[in-house]
C-alpha atoms as a PDB file:
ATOM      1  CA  UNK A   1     274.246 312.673 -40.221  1.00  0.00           C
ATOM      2  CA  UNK A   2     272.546 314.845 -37.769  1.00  0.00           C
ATOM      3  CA  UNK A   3     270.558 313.033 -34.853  1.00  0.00           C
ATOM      4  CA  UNK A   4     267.422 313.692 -33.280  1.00  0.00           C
ATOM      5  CA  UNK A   5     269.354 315.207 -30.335  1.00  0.00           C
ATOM      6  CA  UNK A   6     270.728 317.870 -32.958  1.00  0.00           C
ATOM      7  CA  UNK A   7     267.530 318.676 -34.482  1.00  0.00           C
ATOM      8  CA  UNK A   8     265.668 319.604 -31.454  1.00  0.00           C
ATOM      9  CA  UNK A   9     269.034 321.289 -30.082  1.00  0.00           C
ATOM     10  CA  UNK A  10     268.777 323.479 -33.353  1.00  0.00           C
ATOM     11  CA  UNK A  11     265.162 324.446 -33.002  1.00  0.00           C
ATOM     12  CA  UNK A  12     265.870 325.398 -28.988  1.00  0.00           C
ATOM     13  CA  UNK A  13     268.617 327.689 -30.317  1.00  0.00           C
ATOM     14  CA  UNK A  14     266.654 329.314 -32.763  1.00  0.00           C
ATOM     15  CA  UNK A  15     263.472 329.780 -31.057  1.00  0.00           C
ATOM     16  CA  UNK A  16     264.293 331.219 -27.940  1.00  0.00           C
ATOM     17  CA  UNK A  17     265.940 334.373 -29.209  1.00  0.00           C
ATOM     18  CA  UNK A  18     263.275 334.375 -31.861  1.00  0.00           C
ATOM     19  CA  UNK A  19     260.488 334.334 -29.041  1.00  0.00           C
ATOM     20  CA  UNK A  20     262.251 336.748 -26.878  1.00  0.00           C
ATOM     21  CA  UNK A  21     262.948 339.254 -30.178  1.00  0.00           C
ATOM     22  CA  UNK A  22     258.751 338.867 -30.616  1.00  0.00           C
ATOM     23  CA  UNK A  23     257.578 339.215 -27.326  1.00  0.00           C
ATOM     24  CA  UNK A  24     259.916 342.075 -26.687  1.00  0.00           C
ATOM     25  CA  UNK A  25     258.362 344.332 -29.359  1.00  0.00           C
ATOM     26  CA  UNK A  26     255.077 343.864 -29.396  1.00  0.00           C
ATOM     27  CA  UNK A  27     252.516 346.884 -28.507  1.00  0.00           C
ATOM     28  CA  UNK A  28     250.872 346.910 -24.733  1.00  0.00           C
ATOM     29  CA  UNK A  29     247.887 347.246 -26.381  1.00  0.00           C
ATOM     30  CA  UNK A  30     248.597 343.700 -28.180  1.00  0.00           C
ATOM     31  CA  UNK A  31     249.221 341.928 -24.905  1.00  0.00           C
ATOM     32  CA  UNK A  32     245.829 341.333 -24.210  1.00  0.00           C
ATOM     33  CA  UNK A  33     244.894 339.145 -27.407  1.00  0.00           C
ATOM     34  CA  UNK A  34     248.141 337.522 -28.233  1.00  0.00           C
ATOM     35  CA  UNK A  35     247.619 336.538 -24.298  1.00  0.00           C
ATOM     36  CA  UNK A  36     245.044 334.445 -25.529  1.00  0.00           C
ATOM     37  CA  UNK A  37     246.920 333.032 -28.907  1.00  0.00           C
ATOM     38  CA  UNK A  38     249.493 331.931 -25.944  1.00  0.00           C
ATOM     39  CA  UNK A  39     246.892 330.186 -24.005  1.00  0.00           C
ATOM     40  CA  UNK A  40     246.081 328.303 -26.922  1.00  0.00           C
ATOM     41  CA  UNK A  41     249.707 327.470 -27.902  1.00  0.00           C
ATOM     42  CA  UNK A  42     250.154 326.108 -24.065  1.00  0.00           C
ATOM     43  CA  UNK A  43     247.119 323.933 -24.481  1.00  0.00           C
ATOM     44  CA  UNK A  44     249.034 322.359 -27.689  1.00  0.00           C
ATOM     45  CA  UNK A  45     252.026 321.825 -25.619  1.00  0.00           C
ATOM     46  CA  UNK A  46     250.721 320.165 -22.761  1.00  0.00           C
ATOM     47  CA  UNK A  47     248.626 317.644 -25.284  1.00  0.00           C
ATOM     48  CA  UNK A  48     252.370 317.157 -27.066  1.00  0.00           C
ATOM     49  CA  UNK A  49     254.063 316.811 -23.747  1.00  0.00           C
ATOM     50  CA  UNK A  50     251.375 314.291 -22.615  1.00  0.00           C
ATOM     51  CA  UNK A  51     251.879 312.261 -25.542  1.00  0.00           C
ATOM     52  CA  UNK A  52     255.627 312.294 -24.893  1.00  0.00           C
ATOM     53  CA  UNK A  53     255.628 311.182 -21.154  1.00  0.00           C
ATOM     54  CA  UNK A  54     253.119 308.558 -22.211  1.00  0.00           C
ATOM     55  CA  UNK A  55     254.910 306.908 -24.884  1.00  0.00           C
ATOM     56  CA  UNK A  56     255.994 303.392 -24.350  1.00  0.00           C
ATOM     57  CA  UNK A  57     259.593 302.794 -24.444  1.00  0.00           C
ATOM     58  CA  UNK A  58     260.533 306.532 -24.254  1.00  0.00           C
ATOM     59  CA  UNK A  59     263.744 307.412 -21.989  1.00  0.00           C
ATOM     60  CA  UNK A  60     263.414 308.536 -18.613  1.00  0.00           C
ATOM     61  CA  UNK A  61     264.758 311.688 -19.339  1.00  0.00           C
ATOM     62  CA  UNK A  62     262.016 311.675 -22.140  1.00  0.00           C
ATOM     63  CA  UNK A  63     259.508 311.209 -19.315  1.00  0.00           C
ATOM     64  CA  UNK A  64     260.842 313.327 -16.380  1.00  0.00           C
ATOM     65  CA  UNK A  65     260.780 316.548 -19.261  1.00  0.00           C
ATOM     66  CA  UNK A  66     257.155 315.834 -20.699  1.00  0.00           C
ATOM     67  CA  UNK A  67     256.118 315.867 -16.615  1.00  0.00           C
ATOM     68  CA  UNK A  68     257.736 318.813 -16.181  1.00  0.00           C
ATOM     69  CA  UNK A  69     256.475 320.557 -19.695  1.00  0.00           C
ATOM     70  CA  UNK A  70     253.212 319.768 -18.885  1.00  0.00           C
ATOM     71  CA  UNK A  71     253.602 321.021 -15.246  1.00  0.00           C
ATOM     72  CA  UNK A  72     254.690 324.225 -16.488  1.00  0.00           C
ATOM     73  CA  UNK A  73     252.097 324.680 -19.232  1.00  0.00           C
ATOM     74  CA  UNK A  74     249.277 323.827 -17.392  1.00  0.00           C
ATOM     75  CA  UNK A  75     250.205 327.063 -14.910  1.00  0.00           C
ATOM     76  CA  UNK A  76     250.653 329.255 -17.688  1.00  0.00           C
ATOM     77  CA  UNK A  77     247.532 328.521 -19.028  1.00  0.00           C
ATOM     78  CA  UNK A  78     246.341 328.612 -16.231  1.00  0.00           C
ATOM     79  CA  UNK A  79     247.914 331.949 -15.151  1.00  0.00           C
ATOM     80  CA  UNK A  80     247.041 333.705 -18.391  1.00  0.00           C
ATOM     81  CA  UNK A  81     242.915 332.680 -18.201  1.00  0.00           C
ATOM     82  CA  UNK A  82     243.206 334.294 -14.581  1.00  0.00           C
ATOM     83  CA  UNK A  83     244.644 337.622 -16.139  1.00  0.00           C
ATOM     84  CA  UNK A  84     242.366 337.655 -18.830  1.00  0.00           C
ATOM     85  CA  UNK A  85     239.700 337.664 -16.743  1.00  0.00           C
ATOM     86  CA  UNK A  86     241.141 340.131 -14.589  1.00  0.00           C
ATOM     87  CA  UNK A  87     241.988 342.646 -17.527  1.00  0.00           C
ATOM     88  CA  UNK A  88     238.082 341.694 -19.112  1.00  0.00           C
ATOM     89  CA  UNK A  89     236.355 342.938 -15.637  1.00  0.00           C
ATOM     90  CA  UNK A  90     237.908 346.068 -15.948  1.00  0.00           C
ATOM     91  CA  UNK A  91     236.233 347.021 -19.101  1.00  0.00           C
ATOM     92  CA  UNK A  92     233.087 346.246 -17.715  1.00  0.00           C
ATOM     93  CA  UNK A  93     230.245 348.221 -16.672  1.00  0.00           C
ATOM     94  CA  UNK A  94     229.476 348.539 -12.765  1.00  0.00           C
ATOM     95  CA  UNK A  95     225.883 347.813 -11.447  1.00  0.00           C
ATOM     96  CA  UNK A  96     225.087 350.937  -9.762  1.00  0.00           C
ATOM     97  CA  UNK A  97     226.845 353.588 -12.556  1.00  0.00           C
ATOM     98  CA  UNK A  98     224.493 354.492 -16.001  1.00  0.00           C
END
């Protein structure tokens, strides 16, 4: 019988070469919007990992990791809005120019 332990162990394994394989081929010209999907996908884990460090009668270890996930996810969200923006001003027209 395989434990909770396992399980998450077994999605880790899987997902991070799956992520890297993704990220790794997608288009420059994708980076942009999928920055956004990412944003979004942050904002779910930081309500997961909030839930997690909140629970009552969750490990420490349980704890210390849903602080540090929502640390984490909270700067890349963070990080991406600030390079969204930064990307979205250069498309835009300047004051003085026709």
């Amino acid at each position: 019988m395989t434990t909770e332990i396992e399980i998450s162990l077994y999605v880790l394994v899987l997902a991070v070469p799956l992520g890297l394989e993704l990220v790794r081929r997608v288009s420059p010209l994708l980076h942009t919007p999928l920055m956004s999907l990412t944003n979004a996908i942050s904002a779910i884990s930081v309500v997961g990992a909030i839930l997690v460090s909140g629970a009552e009668g969750s490990p420490a270890l349980s704890k210390t990791l849903g602080v540090i996930a929502v640390m984490f996810a909270t700067i890349n969200i963070v990080a991406g809005f600030l390079i969204t923006d930064r990307m979205l001003k250069m498309f835009k027209k300047k004051e003085g120019s026709k």
